[in-house]
N, C-alpha and C. Protein backbone atom coordinates (compact mmCIF):
# COMPACT_ATOMS: atom_id res chain seq x y z
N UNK A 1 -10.30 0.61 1.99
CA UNK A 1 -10.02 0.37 0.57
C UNK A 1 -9.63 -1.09 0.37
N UNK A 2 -10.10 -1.86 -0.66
CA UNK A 2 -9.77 -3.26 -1.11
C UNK A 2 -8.41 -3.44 -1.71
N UNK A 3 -7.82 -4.77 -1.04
CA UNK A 3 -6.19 -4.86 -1.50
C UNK A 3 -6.32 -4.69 -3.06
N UNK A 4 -7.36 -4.79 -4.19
CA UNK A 4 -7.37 -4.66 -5.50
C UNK A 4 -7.24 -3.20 -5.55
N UNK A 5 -7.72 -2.00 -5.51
CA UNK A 5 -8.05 -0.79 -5.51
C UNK A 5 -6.60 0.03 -5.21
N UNK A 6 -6.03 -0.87 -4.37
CA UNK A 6 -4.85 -0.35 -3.22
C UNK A 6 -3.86 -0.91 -4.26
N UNK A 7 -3.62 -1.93 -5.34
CA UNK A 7 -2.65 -2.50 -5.94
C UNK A 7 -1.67 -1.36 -6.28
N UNK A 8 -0.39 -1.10 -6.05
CA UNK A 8 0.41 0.00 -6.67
C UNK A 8 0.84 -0.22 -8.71
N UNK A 9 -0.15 0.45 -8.71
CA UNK A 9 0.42 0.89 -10.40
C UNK A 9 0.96 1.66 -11.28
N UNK A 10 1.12 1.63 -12.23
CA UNK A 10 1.73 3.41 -13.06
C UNK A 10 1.25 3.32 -14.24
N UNK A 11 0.83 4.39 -14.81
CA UNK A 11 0.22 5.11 -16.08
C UNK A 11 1.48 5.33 -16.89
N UNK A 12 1.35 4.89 -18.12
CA UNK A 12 1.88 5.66 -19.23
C UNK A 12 0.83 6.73 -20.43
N UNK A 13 1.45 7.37 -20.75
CA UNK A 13 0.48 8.05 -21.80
C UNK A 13 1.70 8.02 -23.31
N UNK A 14 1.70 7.15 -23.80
CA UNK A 14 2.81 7.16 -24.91
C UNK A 14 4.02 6.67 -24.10
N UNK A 15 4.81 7.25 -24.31
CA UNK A 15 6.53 6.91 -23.79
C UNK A 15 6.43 7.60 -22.49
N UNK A 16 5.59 8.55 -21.71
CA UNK A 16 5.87 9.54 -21.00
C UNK A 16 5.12 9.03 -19.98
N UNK A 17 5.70 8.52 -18.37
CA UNK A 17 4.93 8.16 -17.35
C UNK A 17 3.95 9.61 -16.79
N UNK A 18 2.64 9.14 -16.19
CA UNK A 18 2.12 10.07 -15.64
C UNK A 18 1.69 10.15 -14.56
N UNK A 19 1.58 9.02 -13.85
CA UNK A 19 1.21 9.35 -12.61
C UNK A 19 1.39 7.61 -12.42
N UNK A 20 1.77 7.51 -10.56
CA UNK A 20 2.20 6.25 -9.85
C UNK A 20 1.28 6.21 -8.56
N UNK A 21 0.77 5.47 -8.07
CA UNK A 21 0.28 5.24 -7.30
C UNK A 21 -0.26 4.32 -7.00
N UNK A 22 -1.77 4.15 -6.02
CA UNK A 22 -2.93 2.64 -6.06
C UNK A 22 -3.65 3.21 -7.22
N UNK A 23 -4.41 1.79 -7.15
CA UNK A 23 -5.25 1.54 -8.22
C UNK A 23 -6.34 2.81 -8.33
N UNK A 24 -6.90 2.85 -8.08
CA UNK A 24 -7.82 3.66 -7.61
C UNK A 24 -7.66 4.96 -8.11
N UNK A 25 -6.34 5.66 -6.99
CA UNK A 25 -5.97 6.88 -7.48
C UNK A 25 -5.68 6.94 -9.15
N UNK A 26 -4.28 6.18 -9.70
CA UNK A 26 -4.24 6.34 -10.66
C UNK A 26 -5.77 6.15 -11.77
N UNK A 27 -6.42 5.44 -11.62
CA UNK A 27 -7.94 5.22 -12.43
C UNK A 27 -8.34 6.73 -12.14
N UNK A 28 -8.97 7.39 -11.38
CA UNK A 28 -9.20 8.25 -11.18
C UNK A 28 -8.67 10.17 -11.97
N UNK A 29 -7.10 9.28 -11.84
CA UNK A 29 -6.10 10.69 -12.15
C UNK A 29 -6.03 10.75 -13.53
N UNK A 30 -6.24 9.54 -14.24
CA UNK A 30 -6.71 9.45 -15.78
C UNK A 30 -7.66 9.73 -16.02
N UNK A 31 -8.92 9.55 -15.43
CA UNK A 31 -10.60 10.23 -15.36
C UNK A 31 -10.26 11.77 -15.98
N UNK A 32 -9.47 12.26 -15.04
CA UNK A 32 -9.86 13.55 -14.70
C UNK A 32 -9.15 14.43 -15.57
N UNK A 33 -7.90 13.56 -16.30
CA UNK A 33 -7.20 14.22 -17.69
C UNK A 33 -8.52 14.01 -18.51
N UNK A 34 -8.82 12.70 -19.07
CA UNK A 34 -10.04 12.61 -19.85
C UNK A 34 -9.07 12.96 -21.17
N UNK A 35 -9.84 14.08 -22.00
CA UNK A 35 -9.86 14.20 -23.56
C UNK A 35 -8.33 15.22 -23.17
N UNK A 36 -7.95 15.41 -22.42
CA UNK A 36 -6.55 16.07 -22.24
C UNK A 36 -5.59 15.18 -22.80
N UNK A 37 -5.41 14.14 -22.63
CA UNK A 37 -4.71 13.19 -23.19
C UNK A 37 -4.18 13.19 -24.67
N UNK A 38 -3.25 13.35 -25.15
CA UNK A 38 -2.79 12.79 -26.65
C UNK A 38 -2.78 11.51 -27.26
N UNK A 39 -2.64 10.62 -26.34
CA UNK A 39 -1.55 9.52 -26.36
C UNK A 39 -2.06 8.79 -25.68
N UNK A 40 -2.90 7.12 -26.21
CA UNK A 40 -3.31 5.85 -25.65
C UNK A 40 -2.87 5.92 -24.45
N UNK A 41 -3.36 5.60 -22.99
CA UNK A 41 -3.16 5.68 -21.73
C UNK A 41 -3.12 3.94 -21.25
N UNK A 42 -1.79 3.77 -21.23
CA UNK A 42 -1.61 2.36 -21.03
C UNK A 42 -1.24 2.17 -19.20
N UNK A 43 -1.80 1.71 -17.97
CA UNK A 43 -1.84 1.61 -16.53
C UNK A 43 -0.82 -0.39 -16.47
N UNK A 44 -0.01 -0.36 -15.67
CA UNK A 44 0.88 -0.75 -15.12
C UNK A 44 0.65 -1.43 -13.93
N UNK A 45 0.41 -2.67 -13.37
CA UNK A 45 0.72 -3.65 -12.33
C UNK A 45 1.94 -3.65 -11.92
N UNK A 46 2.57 -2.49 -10.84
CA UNK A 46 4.06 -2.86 -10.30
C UNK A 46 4.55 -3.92 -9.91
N UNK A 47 3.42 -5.01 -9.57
CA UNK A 47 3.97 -6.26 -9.15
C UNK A 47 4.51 -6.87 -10.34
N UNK A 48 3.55 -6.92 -11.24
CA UNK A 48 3.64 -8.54 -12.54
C UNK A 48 4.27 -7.40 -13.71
N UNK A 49 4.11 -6.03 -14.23
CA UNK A 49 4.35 -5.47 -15.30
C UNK A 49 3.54 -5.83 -16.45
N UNK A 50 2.23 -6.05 -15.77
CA UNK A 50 1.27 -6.28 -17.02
C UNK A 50 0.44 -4.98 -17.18
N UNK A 51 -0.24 -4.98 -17.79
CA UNK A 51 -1.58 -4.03 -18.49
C UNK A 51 -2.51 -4.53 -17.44
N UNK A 52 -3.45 -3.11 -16.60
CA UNK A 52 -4.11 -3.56 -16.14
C UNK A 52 -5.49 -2.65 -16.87
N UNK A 53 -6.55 -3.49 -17.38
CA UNK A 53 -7.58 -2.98 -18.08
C UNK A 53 -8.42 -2.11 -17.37
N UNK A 54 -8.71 -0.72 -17.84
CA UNK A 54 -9.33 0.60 -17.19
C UNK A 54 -11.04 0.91 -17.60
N UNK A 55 -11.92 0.52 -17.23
CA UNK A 55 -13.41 1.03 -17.43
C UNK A 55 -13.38 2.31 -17.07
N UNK A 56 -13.16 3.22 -17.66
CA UNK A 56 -13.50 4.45 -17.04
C UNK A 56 -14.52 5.23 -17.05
N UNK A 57 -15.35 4.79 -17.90
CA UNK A 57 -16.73 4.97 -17.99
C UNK A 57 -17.85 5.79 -16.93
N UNK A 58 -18.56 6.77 -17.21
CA UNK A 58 -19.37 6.83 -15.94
C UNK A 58 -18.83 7.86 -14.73
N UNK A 59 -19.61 7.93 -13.62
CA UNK A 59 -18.89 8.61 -12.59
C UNK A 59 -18.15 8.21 -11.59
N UNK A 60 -17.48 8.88 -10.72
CA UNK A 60 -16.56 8.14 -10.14
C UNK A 60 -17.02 7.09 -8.77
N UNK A 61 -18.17 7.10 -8.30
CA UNK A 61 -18.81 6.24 -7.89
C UNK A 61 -19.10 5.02 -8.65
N UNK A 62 -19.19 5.39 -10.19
CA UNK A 62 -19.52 4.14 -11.14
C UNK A 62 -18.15 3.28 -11.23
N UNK A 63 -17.15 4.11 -11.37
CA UNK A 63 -15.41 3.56 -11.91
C UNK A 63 -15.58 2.64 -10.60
N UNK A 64 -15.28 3.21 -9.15
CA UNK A 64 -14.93 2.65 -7.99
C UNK A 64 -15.69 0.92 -7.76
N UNK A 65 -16.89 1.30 -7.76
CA UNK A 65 -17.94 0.08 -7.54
C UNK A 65 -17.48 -0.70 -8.53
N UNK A 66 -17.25 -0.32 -9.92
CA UNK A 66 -16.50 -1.46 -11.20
C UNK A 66 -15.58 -2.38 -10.62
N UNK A 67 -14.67 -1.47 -10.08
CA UNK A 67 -13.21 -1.98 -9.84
C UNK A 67 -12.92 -2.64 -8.42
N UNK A 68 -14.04 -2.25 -7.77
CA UNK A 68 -14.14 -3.57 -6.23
C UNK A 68 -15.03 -4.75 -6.77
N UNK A 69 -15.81 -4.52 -7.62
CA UNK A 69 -16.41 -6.13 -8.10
C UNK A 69 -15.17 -6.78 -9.12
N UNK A 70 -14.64 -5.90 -9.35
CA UNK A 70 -13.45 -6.76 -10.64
C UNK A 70 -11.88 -7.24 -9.73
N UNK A 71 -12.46 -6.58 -8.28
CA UNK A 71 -11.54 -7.18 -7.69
C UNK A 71 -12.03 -8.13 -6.81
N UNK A 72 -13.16 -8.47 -6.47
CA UNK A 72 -13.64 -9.31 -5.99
C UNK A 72 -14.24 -10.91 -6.40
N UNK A 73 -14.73 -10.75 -8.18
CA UNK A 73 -14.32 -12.02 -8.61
C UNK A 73 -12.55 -12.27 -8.54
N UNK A 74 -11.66 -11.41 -9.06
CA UNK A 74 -10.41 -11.68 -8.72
C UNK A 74 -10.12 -12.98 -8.25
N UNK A 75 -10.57 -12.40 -6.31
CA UNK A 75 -10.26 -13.02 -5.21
C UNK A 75 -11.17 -14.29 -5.42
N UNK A 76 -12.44 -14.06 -5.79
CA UNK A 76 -13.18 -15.19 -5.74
C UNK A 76 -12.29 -16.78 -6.70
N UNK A 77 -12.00 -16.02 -7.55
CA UNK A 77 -11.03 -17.24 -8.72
C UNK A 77 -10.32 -17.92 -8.13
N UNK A 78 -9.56 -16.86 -7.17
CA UNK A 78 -8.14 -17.11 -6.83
C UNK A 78 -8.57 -18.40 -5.77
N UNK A 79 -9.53 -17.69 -4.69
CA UNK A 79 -10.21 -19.11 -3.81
C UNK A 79 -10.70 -20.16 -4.44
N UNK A 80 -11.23 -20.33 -5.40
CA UNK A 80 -11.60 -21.73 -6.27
C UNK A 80 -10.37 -22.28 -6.28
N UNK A 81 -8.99 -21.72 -6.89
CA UNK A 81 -8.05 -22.58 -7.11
C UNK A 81 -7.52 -22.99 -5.99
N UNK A 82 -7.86 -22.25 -4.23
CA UNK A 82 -6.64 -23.07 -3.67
C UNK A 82 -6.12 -21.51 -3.53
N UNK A 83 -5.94 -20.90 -4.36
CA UNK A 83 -4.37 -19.64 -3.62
C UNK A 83 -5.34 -18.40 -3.38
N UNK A 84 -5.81 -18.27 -2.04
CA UNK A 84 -6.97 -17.28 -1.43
C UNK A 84 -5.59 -16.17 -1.21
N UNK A 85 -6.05 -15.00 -1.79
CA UNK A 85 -5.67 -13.64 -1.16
C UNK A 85 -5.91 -13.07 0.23
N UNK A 86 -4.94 -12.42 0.75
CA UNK A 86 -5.06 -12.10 1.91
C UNK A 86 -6.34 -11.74 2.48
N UNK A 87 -7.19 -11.39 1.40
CA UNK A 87 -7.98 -10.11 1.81
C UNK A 87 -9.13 -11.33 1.93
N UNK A 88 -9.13 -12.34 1.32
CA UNK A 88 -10.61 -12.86 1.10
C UNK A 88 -10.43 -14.12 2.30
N UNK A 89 -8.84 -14.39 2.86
CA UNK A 89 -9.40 -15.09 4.14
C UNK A 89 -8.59 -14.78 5.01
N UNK A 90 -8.46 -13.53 5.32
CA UNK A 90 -8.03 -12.80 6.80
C UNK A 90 -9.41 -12.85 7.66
N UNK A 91 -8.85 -13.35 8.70
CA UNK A 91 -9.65 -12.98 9.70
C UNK A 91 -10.17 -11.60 9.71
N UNK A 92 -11.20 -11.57 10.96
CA UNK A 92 -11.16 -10.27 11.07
C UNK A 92 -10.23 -9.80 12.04
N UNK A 93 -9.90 -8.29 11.94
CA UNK A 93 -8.82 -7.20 12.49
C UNK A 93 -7.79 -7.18 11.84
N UNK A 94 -7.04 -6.32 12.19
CA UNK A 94 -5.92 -5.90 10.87
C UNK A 94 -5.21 -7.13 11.68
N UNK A 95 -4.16 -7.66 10.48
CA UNK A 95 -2.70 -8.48 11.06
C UNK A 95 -1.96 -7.75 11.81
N UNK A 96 -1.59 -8.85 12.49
CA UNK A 96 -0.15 -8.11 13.40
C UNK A 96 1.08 -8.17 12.57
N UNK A 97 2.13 -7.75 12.71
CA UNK A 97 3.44 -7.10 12.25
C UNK A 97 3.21 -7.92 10.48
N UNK A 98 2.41 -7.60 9.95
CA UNK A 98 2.03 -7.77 8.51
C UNK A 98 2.31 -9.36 8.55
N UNK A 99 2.02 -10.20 9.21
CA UNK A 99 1.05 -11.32 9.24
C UNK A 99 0.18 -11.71 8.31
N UNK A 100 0.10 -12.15 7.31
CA UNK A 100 -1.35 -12.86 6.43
C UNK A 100 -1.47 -13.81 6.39
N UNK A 101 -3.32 -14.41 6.38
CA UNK A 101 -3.15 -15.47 7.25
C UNK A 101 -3.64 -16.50 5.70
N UNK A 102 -3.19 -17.71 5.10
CA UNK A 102 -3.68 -17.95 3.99
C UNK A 102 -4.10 -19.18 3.85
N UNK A 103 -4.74 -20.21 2.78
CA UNK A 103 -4.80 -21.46 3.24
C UNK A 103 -3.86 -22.41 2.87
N UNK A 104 -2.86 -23.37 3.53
CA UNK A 104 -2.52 -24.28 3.23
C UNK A 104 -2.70 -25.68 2.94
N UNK A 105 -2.88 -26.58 2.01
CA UNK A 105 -3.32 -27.80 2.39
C UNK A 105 -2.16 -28.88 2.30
N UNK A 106 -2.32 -29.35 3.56
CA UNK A 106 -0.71 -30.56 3.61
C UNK A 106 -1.76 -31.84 4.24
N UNK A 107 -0.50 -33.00 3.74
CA UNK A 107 -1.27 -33.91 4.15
C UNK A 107 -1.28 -34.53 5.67
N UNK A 108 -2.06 -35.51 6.41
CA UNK A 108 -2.23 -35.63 7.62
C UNK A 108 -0.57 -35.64 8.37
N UNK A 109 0.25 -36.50 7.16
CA UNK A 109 1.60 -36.70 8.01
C UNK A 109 2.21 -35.81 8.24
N UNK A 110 2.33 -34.41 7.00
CA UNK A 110 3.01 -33.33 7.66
C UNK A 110 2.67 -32.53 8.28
N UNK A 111 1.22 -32.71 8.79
CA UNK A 111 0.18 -31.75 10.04
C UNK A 111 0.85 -32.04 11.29
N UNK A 112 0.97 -33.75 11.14
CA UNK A 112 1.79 -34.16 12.81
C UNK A 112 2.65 -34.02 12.80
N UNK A 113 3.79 -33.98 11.66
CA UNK A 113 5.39 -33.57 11.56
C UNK A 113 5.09 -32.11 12.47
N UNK A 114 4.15 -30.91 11.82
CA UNK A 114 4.73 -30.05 11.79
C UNK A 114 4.37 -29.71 13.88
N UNK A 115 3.23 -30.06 14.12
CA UNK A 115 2.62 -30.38 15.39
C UNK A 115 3.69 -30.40 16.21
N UNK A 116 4.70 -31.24 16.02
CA UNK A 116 5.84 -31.96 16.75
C UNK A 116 6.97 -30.78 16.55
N UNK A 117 7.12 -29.69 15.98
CA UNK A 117 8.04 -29.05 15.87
C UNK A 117 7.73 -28.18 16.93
N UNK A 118 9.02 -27.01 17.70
CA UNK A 118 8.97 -26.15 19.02
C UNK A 118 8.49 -24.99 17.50
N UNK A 119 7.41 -24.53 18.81
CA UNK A 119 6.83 -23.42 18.24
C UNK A 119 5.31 -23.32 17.17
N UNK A 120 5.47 -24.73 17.12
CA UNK A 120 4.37 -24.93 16.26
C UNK A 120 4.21 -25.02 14.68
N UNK A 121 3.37 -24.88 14.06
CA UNK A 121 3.08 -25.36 12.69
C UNK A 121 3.97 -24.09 11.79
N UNK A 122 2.89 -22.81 12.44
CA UNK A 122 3.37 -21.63 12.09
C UNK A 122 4.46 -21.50 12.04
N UNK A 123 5.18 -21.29 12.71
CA UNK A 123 6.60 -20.98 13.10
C UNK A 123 7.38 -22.40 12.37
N UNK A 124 7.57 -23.12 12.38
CA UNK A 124 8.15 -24.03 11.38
C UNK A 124 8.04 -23.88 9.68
N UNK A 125 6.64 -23.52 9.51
CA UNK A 125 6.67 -23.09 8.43
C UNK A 125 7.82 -22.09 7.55
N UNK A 126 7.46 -20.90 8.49
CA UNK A 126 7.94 -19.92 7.98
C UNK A 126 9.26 -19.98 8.04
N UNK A 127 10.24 -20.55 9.13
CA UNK A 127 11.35 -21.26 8.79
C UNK A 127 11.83 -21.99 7.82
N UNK A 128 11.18 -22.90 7.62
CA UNK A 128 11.81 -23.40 6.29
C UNK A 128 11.22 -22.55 4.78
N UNK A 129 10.45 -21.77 4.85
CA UNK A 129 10.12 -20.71 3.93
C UNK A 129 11.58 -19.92 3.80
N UNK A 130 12.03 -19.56 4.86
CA UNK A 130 13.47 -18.87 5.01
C UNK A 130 14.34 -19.57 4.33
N UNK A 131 14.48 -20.32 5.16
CA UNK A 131 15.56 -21.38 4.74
C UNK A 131 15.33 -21.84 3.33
N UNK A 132 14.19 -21.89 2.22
CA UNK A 132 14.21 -22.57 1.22
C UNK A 132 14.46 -21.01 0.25
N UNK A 133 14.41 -20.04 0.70
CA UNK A 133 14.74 -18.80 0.15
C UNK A 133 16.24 -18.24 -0.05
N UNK A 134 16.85 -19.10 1.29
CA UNK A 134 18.67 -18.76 1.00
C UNK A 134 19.16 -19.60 0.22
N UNK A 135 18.63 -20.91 0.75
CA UNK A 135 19.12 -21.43 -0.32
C UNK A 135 18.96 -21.70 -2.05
N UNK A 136 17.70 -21.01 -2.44
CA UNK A 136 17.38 -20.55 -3.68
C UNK A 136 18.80 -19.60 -4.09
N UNK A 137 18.65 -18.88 -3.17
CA UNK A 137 20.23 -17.64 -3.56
C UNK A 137 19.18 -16.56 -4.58
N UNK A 138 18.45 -16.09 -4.26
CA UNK A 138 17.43 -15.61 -5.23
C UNK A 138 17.37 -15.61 -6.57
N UNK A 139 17.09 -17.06 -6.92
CA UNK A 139 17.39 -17.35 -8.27
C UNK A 139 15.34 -16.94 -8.74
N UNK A 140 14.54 -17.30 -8.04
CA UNK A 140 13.07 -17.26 -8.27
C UNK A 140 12.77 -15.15 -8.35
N UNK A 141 13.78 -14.80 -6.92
CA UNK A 141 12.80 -13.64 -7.39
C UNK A 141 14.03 -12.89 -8.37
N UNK A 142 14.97 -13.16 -8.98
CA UNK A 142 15.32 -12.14 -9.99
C UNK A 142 14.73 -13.42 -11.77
N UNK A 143 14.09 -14.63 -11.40
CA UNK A 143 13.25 -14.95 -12.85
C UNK A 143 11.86 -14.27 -12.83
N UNK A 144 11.06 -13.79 -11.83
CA UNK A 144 10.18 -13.02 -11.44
C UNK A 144 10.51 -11.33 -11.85
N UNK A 145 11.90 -10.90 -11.54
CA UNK A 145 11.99 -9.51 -12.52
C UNK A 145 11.75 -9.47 -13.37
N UNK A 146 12.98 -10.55 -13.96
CA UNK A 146 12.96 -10.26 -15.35
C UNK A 146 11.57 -10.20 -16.06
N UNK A 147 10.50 -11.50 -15.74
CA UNK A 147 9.36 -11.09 -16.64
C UNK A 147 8.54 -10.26 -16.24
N UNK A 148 8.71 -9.49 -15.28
CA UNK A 148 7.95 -8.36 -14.33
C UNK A 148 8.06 -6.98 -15.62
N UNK A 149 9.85 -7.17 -15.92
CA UNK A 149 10.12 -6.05 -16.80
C UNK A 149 9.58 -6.68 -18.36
N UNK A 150 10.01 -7.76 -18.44
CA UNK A 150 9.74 -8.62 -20.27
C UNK A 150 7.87 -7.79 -20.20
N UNK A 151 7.33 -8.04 -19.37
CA UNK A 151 5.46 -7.89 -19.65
C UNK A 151 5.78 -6.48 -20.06
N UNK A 152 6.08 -5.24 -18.91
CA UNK A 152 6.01 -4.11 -19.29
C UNK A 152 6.11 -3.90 -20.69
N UNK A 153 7.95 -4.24 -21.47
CA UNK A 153 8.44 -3.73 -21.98
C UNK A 153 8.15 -4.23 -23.51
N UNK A 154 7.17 -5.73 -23.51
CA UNK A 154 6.77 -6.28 -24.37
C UNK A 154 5.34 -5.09 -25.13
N UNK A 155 4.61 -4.74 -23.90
CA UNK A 155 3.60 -3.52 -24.37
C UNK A 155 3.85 -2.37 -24.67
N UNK A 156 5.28 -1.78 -24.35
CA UNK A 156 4.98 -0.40 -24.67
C UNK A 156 6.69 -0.27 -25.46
N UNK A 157 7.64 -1.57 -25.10
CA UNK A 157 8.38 -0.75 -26.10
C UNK A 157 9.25 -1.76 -27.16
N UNK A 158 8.37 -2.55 -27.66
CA UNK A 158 8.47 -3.05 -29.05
C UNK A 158 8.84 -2.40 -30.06
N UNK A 159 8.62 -1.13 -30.50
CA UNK A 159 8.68 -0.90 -31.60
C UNK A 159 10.34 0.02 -31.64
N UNK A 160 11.03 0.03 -30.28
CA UNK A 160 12.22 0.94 -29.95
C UNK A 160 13.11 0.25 -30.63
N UNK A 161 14.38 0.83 -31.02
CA UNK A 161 15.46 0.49 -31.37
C UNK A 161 16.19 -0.40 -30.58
N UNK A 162 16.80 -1.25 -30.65
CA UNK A 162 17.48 -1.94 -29.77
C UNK A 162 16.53 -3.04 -29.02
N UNK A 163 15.51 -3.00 -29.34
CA UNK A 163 14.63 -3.85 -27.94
C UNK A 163 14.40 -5.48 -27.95
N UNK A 164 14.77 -6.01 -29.61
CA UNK A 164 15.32 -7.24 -29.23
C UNK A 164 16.93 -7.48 -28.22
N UNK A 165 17.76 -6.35 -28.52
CA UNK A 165 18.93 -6.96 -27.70
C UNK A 165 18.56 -6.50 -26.44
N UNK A 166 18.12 -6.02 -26.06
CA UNK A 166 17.24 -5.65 -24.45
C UNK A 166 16.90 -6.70 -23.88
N UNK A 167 15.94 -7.32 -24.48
CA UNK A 167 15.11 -8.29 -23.98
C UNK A 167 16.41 -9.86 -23.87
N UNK A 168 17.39 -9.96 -24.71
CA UNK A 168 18.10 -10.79 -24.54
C UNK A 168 19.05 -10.62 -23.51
N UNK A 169 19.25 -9.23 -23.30
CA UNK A 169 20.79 -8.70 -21.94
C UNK A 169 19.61 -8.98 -20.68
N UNK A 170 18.49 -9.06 -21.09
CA UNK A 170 17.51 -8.98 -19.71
C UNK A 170 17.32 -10.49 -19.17
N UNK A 171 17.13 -11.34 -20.06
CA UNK A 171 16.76 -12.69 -19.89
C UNK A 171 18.41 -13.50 -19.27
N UNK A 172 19.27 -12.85 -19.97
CA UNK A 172 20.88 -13.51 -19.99
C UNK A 172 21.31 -12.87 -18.20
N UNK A 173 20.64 -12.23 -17.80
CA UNK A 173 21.50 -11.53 -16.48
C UNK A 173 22.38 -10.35 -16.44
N UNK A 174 21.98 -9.87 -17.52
CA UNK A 174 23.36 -9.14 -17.98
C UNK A 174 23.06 -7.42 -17.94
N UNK A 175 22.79 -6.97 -16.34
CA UNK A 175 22.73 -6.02 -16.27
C UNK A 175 22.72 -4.49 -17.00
N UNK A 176 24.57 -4.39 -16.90
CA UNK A 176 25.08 -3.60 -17.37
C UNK A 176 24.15 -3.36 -18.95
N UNK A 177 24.54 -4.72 -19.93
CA UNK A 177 24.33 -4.56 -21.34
C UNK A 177 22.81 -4.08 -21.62
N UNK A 178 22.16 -4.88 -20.37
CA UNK A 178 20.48 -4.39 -20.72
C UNK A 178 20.24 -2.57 -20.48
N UNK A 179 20.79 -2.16 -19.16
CA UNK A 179 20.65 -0.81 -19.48
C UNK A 179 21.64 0.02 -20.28
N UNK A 180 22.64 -0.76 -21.15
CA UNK A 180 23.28 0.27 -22.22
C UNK A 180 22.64 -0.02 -23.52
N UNK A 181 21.61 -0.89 -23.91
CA UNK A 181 20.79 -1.35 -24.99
C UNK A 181 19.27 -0.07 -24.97
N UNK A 182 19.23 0.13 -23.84
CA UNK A 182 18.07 0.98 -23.26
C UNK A 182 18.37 2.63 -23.03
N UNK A 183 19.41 2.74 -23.94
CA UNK A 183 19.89 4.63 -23.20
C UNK A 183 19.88 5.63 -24.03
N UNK A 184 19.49 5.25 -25.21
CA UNK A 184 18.72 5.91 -26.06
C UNK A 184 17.12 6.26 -26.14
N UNK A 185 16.44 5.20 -25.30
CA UNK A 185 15.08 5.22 -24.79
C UNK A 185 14.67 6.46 -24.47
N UNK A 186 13.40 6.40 -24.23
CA UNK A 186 13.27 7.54 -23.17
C UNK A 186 13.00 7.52 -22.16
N UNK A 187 13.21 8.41 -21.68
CA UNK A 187 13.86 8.08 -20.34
C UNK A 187 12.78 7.29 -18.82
N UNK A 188 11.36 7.92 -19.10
CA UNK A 188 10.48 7.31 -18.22
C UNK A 188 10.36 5.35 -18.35
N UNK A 189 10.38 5.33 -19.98
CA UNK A 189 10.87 3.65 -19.91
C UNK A 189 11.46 3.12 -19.27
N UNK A 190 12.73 3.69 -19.91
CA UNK A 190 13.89 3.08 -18.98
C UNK A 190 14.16 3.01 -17.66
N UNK A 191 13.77 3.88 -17.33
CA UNK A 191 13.74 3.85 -15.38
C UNK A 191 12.89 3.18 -15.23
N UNK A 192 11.60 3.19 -15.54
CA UNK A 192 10.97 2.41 -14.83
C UNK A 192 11.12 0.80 -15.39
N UNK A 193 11.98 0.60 -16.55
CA UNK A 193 11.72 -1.38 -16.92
C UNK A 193 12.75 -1.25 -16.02
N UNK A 194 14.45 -0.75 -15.45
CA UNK A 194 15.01 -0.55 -14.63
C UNK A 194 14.49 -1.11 -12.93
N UNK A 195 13.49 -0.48 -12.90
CA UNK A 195 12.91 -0.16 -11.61
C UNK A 195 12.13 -1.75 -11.19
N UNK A 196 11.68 -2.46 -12.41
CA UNK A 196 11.06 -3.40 -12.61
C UNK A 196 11.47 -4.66 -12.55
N UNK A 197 12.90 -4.76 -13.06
CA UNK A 197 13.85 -5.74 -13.32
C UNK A 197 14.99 -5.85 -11.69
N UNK A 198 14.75 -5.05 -10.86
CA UNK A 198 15.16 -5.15 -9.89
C UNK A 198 14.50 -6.28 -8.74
N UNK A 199 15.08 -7.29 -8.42
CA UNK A 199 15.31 -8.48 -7.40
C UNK A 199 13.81 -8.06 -6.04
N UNK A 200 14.39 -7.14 -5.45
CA UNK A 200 13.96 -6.71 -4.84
C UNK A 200 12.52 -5.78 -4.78
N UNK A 201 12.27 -5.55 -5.46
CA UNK A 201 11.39 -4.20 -6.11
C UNK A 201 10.34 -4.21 -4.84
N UNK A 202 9.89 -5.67 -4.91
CA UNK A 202 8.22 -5.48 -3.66
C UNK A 202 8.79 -5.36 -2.50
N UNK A 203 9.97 -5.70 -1.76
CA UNK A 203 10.77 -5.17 -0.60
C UNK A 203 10.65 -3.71 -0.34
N UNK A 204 10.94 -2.92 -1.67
CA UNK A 204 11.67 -1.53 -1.81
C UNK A 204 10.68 -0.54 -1.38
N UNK A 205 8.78 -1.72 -2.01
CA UNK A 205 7.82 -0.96 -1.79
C UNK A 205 7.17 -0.84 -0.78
N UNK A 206 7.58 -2.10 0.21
CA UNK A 206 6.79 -2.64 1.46
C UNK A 206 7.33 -1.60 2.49
């Protein structure tokens, strides 16, 4: 299965989550409700909390083949710019201890800087990757929640009571106030912009 297909997402159908999973499955698990449905079927990027757009069209050989070419320009974009996905320049064989291998471009001086370090390029790297992560104090991945949850909560719950002061207890840091702005919601929202706005979230899933 393609890291696009495999992306972990979630379905809403109105306010009411319906199903979590990869890409794939969930596309599929909406197929198969079809005209069962009441309620606009809005699908979920757990990573970013955006809308991810559904062709469902056709049979499920037709959906699948859609959604590996729509993940394959994806990757193709992503390589034009410079930031290649795992999938489009891994070697071949699976990685070792989740290893991905990606491209960097530095210039000649910090090739020989890094040359000159014990252990090599690799291993220096990822050191100061560490090191530039503590000392962040995770200020990057809780501005990465917050708009992880702002995307969700911008699509599906605008029209709720309270959801300008939400979006302000969310942006301000302010835990507590964001989920007492949100507790009248219902309840699949709220857990999951909850679930979204958490620091950690792609850790929780890995």
């Amino acid at each position: 299965m393609s890291d696009y297909l495999s992306t972990p997402c979630t379905a809403f159908a109105g306010t009411k989550r319906i199903t979590s999973g990869t890409l794939i499955d969930v596309a599929l698990t909406i197929k198969r409700a079809g005209a069962g449905m009441q309620n606009a079927v809005l699908t979920f990027d757990d990573a970013s909390g955006a809308v991810i757009d559904l062709d469902l069209r056709g049979t499920t050989a037709e959906i699948v083949k859609r959604l590996t070419e729509h993940g394959e320009l994806g990757a193709l974009a992503a390589s034009a710019r410079g930031e290649r996905t795992g999938a489009s320049s891994r070697s071949r064989g699976r990685p070792r201890l989740g290893v991905v291998a990606r491209e960097v471009t530095l210039l000649p001086r910090h090739w020989e800087w890094l040359a000159r370090q014990p252990g090599g390029a690799s291993q220096m790297l990822r050191r100061l990757v560490d090191e530039a992560r503590r000392a962040d104090g995770g200020q990057t991945d809780r501005k990465e929640a917050r708009e992880r949850a702002y995307n969700f909560l911008s699509a599906l719950a605008g029209d709720l009571a309270g959801y300008e002061e939400a979006i302000r207890a969310l942006f301000a840091g302010e835990d507590e106030t964001f989920a007492e702005r949100m507790a009248t919601w219902p309840a699949d929202i709220r857990d999951y912009a909850l679930a979204l706005a958490r620091p950690n979230l792609s850790e929780e899933r890995s």
